[in-house]
N, C-alpha and C. Protein backbone atom coordinates (compact mmCIF):
# COMPACT_ATOMS: atom_id res chain seq x y z
N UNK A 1 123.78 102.37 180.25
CA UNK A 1 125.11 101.86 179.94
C UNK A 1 125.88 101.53 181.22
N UNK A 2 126.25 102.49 182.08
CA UNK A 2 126.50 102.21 183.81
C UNK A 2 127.96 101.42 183.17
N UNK A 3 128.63 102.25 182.93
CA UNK A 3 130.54 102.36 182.16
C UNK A 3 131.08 103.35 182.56
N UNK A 4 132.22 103.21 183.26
CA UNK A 4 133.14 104.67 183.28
C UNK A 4 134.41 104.61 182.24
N UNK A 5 134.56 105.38 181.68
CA UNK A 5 135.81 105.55 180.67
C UNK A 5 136.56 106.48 181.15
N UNK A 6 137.95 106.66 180.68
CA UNK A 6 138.94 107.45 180.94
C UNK A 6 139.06 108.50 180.33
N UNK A 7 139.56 109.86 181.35
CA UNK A 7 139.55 110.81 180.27
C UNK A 7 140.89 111.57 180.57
N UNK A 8 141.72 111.65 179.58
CA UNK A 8 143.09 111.58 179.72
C UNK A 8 143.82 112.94 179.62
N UNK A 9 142.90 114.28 178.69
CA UNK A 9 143.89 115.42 178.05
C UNK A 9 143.09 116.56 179.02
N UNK A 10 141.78 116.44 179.61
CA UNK A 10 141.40 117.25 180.49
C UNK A 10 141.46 117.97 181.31
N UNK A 11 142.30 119.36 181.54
CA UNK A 11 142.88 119.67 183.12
C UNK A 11 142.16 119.20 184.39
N UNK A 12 140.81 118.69 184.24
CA UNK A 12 139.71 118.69 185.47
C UNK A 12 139.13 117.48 185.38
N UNK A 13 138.67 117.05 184.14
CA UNK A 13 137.86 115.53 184.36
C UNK A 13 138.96 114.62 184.27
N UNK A 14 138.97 113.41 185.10
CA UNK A 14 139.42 112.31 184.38
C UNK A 14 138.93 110.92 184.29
N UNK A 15 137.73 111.04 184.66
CA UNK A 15 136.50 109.86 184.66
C UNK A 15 135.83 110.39 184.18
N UNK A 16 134.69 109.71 183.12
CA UNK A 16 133.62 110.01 182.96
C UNK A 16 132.53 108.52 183.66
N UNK A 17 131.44 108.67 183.91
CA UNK A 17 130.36 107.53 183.72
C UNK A 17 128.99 107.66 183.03
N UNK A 18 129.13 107.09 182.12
CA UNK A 18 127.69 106.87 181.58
C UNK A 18 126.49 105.81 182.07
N UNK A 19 125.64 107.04 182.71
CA UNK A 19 124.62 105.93 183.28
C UNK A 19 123.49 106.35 181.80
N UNK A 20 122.43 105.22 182.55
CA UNK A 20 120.87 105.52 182.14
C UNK A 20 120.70 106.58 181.11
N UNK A 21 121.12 107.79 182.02
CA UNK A 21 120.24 109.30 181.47
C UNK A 21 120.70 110.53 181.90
N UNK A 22 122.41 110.31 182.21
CA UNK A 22 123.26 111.23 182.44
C UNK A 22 124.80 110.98 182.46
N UNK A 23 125.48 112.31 182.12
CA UNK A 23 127.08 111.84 182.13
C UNK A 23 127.27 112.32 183.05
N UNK A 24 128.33 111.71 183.85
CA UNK A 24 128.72 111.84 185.34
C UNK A 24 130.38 112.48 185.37
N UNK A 25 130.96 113.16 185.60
CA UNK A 25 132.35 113.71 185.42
C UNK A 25 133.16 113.96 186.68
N UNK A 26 134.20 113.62 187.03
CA UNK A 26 135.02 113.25 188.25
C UNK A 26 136.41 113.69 188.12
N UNK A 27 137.54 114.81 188.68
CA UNK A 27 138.12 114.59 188.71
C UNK A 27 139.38 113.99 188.69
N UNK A 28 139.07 113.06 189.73
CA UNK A 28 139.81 111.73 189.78
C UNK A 28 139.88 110.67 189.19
N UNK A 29 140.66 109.25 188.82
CA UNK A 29 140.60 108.32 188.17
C UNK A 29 139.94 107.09 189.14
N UNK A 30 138.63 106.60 188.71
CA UNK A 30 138.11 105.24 188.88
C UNK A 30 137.91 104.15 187.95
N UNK A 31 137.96 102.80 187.76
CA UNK A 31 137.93 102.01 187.21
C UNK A 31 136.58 101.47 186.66
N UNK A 32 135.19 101.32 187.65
CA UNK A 32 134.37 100.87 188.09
C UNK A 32 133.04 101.53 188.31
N UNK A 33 132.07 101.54 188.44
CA UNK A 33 131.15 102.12 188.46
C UNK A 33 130.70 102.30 189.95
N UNK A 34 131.09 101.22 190.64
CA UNK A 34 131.07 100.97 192.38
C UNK A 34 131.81 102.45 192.70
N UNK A 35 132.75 102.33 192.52
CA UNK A 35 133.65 103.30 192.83
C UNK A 35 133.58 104.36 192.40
N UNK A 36 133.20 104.71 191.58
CA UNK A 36 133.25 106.24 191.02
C UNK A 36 131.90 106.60 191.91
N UNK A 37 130.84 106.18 191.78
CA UNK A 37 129.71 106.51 192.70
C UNK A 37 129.94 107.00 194.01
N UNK A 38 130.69 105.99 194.86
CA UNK A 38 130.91 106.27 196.41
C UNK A 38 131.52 107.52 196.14
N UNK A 39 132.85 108.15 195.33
CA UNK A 39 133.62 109.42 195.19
C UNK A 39 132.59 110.31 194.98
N UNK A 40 131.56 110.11 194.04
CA UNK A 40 130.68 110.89 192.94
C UNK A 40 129.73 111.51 194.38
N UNK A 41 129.50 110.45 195.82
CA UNK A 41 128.53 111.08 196.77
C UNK A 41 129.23 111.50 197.87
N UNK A 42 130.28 111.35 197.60
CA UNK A 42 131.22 111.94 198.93
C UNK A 42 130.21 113.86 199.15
N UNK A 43 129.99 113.70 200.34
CA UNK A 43 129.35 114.85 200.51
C UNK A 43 130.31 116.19 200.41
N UNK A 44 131.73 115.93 200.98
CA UNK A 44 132.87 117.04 200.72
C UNK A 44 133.04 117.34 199.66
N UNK A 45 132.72 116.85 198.83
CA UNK A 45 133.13 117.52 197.02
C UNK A 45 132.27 118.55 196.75
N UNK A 46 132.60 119.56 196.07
CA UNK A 46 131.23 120.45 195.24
C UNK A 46 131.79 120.64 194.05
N UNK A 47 130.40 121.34 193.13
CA UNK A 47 130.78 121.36 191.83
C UNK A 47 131.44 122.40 191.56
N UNK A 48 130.97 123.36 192.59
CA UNK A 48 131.95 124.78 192.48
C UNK A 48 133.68 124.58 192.03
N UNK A 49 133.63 123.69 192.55
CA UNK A 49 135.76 123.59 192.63
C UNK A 49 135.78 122.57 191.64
N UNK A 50 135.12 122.29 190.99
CA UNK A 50 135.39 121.48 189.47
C UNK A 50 135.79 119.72 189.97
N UNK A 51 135.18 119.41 190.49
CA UNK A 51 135.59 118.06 191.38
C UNK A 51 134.57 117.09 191.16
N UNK A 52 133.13 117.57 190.41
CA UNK A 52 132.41 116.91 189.94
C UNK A 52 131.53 117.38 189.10
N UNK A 53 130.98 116.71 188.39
CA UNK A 53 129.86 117.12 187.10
C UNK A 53 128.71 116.95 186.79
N UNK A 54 127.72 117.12 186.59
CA UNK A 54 126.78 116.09 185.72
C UNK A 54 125.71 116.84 184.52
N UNK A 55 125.87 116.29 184.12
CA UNK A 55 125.11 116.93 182.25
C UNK A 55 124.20 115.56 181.96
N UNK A 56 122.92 116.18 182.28
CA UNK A 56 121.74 115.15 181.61
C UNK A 56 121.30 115.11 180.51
N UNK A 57 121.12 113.70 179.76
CA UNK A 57 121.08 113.63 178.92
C UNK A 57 119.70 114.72 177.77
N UNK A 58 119.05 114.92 178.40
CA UNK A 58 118.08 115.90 178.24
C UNK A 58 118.13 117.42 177.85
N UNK A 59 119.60 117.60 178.67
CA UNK A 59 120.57 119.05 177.88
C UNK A 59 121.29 118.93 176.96
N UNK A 60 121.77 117.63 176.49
CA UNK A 60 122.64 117.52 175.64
C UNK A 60 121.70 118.11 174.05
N UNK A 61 122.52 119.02 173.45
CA UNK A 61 122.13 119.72 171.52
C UNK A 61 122.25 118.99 170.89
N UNK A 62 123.88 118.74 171.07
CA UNK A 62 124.22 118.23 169.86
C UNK A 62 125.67 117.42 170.40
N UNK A 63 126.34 116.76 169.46
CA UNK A 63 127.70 116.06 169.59
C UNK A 63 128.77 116.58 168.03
N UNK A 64 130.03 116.77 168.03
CA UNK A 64 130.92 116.83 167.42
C UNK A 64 132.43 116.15 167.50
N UNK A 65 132.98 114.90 166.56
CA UNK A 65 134.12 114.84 166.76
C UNK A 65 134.96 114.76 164.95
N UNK A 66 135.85 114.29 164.97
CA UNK A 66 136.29 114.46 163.89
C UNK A 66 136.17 112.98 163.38
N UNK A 67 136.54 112.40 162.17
CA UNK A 67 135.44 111.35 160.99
C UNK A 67 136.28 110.07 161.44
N UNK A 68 137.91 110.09 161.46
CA UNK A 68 138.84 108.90 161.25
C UNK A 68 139.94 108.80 162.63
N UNK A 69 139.66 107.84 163.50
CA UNK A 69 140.47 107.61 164.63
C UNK A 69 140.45 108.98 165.70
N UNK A 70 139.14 109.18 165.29
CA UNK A 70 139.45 110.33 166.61
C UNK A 70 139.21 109.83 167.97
N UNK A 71 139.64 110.78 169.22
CA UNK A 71 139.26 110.15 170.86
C UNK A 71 138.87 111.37 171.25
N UNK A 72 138.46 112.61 170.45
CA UNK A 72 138.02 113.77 171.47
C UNK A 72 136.55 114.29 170.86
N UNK A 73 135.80 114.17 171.77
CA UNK A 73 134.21 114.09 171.42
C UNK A 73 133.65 115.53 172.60
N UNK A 74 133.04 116.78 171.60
CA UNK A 74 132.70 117.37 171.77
C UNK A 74 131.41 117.85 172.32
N UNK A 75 130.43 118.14 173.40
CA UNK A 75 129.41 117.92 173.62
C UNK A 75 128.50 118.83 173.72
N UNK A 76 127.71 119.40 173.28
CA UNK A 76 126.89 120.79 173.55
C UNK A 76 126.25 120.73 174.59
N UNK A 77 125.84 121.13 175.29
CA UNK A 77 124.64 121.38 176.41
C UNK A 77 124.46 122.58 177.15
N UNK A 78 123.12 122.71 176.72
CA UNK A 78 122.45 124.39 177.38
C UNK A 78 123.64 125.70 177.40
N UNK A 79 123.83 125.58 175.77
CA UNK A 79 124.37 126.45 175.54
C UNK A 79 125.63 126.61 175.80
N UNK A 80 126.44 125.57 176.17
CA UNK A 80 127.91 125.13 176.64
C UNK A 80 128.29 124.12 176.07
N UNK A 81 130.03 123.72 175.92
CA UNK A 81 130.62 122.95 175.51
C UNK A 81 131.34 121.85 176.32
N UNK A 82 131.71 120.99 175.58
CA UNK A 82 132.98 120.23 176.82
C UNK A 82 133.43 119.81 175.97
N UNK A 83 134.63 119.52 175.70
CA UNK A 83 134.97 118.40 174.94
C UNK A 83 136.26 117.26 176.12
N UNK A 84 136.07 116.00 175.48
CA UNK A 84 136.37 115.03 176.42
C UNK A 84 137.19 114.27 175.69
N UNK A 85 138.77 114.36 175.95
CA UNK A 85 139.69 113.19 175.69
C UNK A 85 140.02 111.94 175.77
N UNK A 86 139.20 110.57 175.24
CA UNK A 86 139.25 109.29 175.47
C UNK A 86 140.78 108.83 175.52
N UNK A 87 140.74 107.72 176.03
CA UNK A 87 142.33 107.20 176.24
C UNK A 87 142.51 106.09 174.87
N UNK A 88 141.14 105.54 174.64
CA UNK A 88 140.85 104.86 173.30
C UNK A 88 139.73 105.35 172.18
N UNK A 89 140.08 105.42 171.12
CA UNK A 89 138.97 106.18 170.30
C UNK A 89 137.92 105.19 169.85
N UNK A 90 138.05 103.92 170.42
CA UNK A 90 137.06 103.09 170.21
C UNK A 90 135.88 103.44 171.60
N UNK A 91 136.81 104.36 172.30
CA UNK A 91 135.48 104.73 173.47
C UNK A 91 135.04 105.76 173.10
N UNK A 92 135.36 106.71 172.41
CA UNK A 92 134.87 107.67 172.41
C UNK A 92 133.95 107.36 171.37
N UNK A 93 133.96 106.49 170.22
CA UNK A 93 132.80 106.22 169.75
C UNK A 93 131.63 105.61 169.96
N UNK A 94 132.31 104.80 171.16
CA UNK A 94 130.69 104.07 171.46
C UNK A 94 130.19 104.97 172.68
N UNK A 95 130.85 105.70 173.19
CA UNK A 95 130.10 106.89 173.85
C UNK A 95 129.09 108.18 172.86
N UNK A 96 129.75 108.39 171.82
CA UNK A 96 129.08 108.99 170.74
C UNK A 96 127.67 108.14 170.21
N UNK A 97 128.13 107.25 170.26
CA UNK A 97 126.65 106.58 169.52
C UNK A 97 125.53 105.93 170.89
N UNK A 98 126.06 105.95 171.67
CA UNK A 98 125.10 105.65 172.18
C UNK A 98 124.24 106.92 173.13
N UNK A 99 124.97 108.06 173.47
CA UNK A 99 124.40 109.53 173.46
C UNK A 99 123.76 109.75 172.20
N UNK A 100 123.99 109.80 170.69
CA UNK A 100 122.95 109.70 169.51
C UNK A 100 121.91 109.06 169.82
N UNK A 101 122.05 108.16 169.42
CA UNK A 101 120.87 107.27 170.40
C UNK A 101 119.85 107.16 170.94
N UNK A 102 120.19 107.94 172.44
CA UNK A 102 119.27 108.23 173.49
C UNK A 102 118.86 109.79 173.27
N UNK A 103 119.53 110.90 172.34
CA UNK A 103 118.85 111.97 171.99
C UNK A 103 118.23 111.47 170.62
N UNK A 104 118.57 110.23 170.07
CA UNK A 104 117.39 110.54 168.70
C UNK A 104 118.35 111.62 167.70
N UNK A 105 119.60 111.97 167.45
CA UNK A 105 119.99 112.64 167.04
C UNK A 105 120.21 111.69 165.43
N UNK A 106 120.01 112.67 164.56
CA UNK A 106 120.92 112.09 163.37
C UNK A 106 122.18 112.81 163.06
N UNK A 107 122.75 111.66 162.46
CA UNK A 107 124.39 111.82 161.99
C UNK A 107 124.75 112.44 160.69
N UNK A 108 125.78 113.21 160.79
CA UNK A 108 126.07 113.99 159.19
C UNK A 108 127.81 114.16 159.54
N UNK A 109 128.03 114.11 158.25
CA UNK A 109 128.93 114.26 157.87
C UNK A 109 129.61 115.69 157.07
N UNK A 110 130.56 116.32 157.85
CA UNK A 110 131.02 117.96 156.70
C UNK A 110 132.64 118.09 157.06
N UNK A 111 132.64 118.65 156.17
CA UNK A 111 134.65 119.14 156.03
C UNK A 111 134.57 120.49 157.59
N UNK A 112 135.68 119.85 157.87
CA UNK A 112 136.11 120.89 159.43
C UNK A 112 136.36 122.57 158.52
N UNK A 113 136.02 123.44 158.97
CA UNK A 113 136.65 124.41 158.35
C UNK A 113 138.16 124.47 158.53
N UNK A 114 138.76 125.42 157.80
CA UNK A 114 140.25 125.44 157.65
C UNK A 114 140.50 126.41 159.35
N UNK A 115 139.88 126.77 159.78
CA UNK A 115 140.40 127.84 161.42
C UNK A 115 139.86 126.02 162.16
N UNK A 116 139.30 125.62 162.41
CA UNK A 116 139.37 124.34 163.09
C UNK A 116 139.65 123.48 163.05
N UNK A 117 140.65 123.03 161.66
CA UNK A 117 141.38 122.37 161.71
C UNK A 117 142.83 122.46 162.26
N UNK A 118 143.08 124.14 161.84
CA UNK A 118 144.62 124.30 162.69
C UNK A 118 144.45 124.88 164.15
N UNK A 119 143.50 124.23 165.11
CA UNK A 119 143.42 124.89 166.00
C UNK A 119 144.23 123.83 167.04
N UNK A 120 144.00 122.73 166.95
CA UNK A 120 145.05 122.25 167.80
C UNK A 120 146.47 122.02 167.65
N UNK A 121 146.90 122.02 166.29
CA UNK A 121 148.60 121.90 166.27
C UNK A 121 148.90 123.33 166.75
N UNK A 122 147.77 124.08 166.10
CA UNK A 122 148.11 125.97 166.91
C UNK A 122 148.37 126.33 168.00
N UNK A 123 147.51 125.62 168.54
CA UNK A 123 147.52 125.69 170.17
C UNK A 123 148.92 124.72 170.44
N UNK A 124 149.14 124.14 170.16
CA UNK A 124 150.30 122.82 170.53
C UNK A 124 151.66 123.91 170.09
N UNK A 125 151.88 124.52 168.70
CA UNK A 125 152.82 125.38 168.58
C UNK A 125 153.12 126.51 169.96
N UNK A 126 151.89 127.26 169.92
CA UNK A 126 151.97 128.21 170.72
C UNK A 126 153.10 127.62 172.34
N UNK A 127 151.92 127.06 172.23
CA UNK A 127 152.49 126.66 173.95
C UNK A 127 153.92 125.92 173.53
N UNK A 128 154.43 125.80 172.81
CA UNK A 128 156.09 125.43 172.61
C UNK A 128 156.74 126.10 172.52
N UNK A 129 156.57 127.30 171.79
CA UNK A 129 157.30 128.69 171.40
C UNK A 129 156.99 129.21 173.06
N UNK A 130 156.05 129.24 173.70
CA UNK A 130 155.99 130.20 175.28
C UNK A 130 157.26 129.18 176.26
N UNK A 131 157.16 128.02 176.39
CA UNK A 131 157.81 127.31 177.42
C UNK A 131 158.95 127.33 176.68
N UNK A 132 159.20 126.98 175.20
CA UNK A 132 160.96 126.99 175.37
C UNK A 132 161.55 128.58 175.42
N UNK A 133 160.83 129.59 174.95
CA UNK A 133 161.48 130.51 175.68
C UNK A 133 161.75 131.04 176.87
N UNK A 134 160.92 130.62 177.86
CA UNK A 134 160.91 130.55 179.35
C UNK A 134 162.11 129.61 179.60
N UNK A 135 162.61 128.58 179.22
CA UNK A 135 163.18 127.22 179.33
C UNK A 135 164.15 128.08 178.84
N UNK A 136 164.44 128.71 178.08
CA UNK A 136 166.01 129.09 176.91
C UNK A 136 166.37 130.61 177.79
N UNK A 137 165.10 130.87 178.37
CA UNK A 137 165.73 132.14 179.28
C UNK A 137 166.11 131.73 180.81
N UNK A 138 165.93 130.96 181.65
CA UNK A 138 166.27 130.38 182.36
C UNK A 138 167.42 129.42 182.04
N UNK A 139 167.80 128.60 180.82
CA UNK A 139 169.27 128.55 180.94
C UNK A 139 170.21 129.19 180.54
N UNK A 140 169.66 130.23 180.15
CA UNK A 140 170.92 131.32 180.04
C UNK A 140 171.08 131.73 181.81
N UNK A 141 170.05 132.05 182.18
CA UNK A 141 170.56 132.19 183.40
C UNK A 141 171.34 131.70 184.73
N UNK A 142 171.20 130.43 184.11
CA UNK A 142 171.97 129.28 185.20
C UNK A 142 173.33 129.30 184.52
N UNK A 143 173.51 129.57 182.75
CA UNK A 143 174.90 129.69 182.55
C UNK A 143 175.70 130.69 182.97
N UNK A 144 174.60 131.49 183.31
CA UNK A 144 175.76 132.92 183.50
C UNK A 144 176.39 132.95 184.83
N UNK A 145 176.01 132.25 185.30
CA UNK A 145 176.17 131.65 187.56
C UNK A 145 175.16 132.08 188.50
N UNK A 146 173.53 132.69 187.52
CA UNK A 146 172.58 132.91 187.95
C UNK A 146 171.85 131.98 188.89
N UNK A 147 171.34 132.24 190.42
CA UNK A 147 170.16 131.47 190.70
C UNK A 147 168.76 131.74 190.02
N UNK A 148 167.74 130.83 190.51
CA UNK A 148 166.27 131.03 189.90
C UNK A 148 165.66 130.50 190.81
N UNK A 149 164.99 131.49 191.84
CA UNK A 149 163.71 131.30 193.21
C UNK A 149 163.01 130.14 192.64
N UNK A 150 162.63 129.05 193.51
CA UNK A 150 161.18 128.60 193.31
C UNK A 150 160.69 128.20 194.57
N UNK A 151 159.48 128.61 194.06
CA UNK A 151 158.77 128.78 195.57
C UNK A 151 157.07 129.44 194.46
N UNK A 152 156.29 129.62 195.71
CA UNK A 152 155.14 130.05 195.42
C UNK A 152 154.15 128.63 195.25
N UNK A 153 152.85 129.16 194.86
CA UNK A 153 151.91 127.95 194.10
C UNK A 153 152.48 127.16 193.36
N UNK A 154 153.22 127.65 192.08
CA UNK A 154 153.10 126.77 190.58
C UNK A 154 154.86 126.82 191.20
N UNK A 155 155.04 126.19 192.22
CA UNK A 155 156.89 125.66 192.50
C UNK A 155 156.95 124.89 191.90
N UNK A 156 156.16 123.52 191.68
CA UNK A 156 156.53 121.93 191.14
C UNK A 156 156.58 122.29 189.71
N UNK A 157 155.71 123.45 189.26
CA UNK A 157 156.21 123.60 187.32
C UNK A 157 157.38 124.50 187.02
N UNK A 158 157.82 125.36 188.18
CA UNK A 158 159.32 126.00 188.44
C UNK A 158 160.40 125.04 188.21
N UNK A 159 160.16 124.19 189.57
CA UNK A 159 161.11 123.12 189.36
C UNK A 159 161.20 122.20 188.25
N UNK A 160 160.27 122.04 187.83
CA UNK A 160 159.95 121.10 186.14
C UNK A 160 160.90 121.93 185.09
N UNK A 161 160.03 123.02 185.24
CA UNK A 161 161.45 123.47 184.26
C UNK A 161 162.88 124.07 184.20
N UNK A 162 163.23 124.72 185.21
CA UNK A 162 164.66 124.54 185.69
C UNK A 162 165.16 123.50 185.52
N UNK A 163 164.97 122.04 185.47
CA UNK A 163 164.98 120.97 185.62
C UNK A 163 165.75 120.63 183.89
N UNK A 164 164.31 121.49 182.94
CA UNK A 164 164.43 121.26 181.58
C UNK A 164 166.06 122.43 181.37
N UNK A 165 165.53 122.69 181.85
CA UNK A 165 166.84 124.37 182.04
C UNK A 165 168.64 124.03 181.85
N UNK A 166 168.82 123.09 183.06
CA UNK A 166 169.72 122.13 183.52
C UNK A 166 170.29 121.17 182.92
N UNK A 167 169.19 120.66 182.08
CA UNK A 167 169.73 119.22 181.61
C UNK A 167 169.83 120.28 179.80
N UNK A 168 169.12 120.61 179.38
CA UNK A 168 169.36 121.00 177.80
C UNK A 168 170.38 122.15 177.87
N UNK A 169 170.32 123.18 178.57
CA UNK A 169 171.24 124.07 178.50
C UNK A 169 170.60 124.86 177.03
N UNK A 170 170.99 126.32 177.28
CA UNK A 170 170.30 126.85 176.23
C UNK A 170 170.23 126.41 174.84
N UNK A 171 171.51 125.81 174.41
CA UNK A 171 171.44 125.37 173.07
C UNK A 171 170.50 124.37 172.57
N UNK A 172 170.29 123.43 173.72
CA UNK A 172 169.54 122.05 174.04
C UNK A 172 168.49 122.19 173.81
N UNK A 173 167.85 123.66 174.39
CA UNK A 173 166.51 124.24 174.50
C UNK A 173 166.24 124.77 173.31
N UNK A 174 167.33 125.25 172.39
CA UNK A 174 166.70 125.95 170.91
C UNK A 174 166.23 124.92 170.12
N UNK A 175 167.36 123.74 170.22
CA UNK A 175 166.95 122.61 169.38
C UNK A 175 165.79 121.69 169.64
N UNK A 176 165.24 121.37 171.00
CA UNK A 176 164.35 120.68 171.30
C UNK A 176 162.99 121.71 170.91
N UNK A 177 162.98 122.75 170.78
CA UNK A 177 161.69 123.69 170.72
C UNK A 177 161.57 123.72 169.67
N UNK A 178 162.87 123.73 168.42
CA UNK A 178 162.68 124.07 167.49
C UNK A 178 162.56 122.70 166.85
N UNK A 179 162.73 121.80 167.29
CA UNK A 179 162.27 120.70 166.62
C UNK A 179 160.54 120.35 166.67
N UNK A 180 160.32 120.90 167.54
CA UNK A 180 159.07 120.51 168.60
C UNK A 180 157.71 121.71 167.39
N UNK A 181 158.33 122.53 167.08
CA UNK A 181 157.52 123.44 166.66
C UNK A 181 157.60 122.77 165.39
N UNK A 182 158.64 122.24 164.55
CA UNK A 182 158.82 122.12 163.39
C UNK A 182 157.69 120.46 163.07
N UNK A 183 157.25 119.88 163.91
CA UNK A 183 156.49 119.22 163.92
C UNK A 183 155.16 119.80 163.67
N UNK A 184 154.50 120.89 164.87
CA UNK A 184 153.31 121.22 164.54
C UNK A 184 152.91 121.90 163.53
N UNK A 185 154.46 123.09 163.45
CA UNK A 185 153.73 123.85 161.98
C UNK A 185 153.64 122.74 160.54
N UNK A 186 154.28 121.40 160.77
CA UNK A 186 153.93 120.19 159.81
C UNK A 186 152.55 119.86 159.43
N UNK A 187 151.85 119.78 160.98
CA UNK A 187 150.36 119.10 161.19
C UNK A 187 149.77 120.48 160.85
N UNK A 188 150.06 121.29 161.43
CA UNK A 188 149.23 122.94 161.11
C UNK A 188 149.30 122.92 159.60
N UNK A 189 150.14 123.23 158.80
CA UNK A 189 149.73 123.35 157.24
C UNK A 189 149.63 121.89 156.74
N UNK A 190 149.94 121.36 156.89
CA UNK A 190 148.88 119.35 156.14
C UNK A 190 147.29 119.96 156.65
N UNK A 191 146.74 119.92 157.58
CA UNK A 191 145.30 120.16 157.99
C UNK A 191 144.75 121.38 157.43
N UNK A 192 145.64 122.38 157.10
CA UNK A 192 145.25 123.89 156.95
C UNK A 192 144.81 123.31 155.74
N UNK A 193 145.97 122.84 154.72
CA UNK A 193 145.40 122.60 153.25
C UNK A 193 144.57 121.54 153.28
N UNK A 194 144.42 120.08 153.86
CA UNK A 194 143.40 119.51 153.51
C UNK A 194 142.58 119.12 154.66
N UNK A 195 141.74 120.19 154.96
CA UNK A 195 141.08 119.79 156.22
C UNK A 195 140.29 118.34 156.23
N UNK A 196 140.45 117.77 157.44
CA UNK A 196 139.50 116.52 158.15
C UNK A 196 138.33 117.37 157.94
N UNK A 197 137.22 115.99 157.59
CA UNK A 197 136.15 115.61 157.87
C UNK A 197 135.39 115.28 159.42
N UNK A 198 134.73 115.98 159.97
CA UNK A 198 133.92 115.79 161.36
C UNK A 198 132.63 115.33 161.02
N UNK A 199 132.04 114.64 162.10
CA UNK A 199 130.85 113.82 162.21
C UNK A 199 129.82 114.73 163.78
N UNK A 200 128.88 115.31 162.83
CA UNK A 200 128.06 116.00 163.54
C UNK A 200 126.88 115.55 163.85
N UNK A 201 126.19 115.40 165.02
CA UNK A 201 125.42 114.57 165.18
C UNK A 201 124.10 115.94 165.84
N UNK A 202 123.06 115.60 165.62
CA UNK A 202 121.97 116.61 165.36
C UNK A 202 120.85 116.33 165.90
C-alpha cells in the first residue's frame, strides 16, 4: 500500500504508514511516505521513548472496530493491543480491509457488549467530573484573592487551566462541566441500552 494516514486521538502515534508487510507508527505528523521514512530512520529516535513503532503484518490476530462510521480500529498483535484514531473513517476502513486481506482474515459481525459500549462516553464523563473539579477548585481560589504556583513539568496544563479558572469563574465551571457530563451520561445510557454492532475480523 506505501500510504501514511493520520492518527489524531493517540497520546503517542500520530502517523501511521502502511507498507508491503508492516505498520509503521511515528510520533510526529508526516504527509508522505518520503518523509515519514527519512523521520522513521533518523538514527536518534528509539522505540523505548515511544517515538516509533513497527508491528508486522505477521503478528497481527486479529482486528476490531465498531459496524457504522467508525475511525478507531483496534489491532491485536502478539498478545497486545493498539487501537488507532483515523482523522477519516473512510481510512480507517480501507486500512481494515486491506490488513484483512493480507492476514486472510474473515469478517463477522456481533453486538458490542453493554461494558464496551459505555466505555468511552465513561471514560469521557470521568475525565470531566476530575478536571472541572480541579477547574471549580482553583476558581474558588482565585476568588477568594488566592494565588496558584505553576511551575514544574505539567506547567503548560497548570496554566491551561487556571486559564479555564479565570475566564469561567466557579459558577462558569459548574455549568460548563455540568453540561459537559450531561452529554456523556446521554451517549453512556443510549449505548448502554442499545449497544452498537462491531466488525471482527478473524
Amino acid at each position: 500500500m506505501n500510504q501514511v494516514f493520520e492518527i489524531t486521538s493517540d497520546k503517542s502515534w500520530k502517523s501511521l504508514l502502511v507498507t508491503a508487510d508492516s505498520l509503521l507508527l511515528m510520533n510526529k505528523n508526516y504527509s508522505n511516505p518520503e518523509d515519514f521514512m527519512k523521520g522513521y530512520n533518523d538514527k536518534s529516535l528509539g522505540k523505548l521513548l515511544k517515538e516509533k513503532k513497527e508491528i508486522e503484518f505477521f503478528e497481527i490476530t486479529g482486528l476490531k472496530h465498531e459496524e457504522d462510521d467508525a475511525d478507531q480500529l483496534c489491532i491485536f498483535f502478539n498478545g497486545n493491543d493498539i487501537t488507532l484514531e483515523f482523522s477519516d473513517p473512510k481510512d480507517m476502513q480501507l486500512v481494515a480491509d486491506y490488513l484483512a486481506s493480507q492476514r486472510k482474515f474473515a469478517r463477522n459481525t456481533e453486538t458490542m457488549s453493554a461494558l464496551q459500549a459505555i466505555k468511552a462516553p465513561g471514560i469521557g464523563l470521568l475525565i470531566t467530573l476530575v478536571l472541572g473539579w480541579i477547574v471549580y477548585e482553583e476558581a474558588k481560589t482565585l476568588e477568594a484573592g488566592g494565588t496558584i504556583e505553576i511551575s514544574g513539568r505539567r506547567a503548560l496544563v497548570k496554566r491551561i487551566l487556571v486559564w479555564f479558572a479565570q475566564t469561567l469563574g466557579s459558577t462558569g465551571t459548574l455549568i460548563v462541566a455540568g453540561l459537559l457530563s450531561a452529554v456523556f451520561i446521554y451517549f453512556l445510557y443510549k449505548r448502554f441500552k442499545a449497544p452498537p454492532n462491531q466488525v471482527v475480523y478473524a
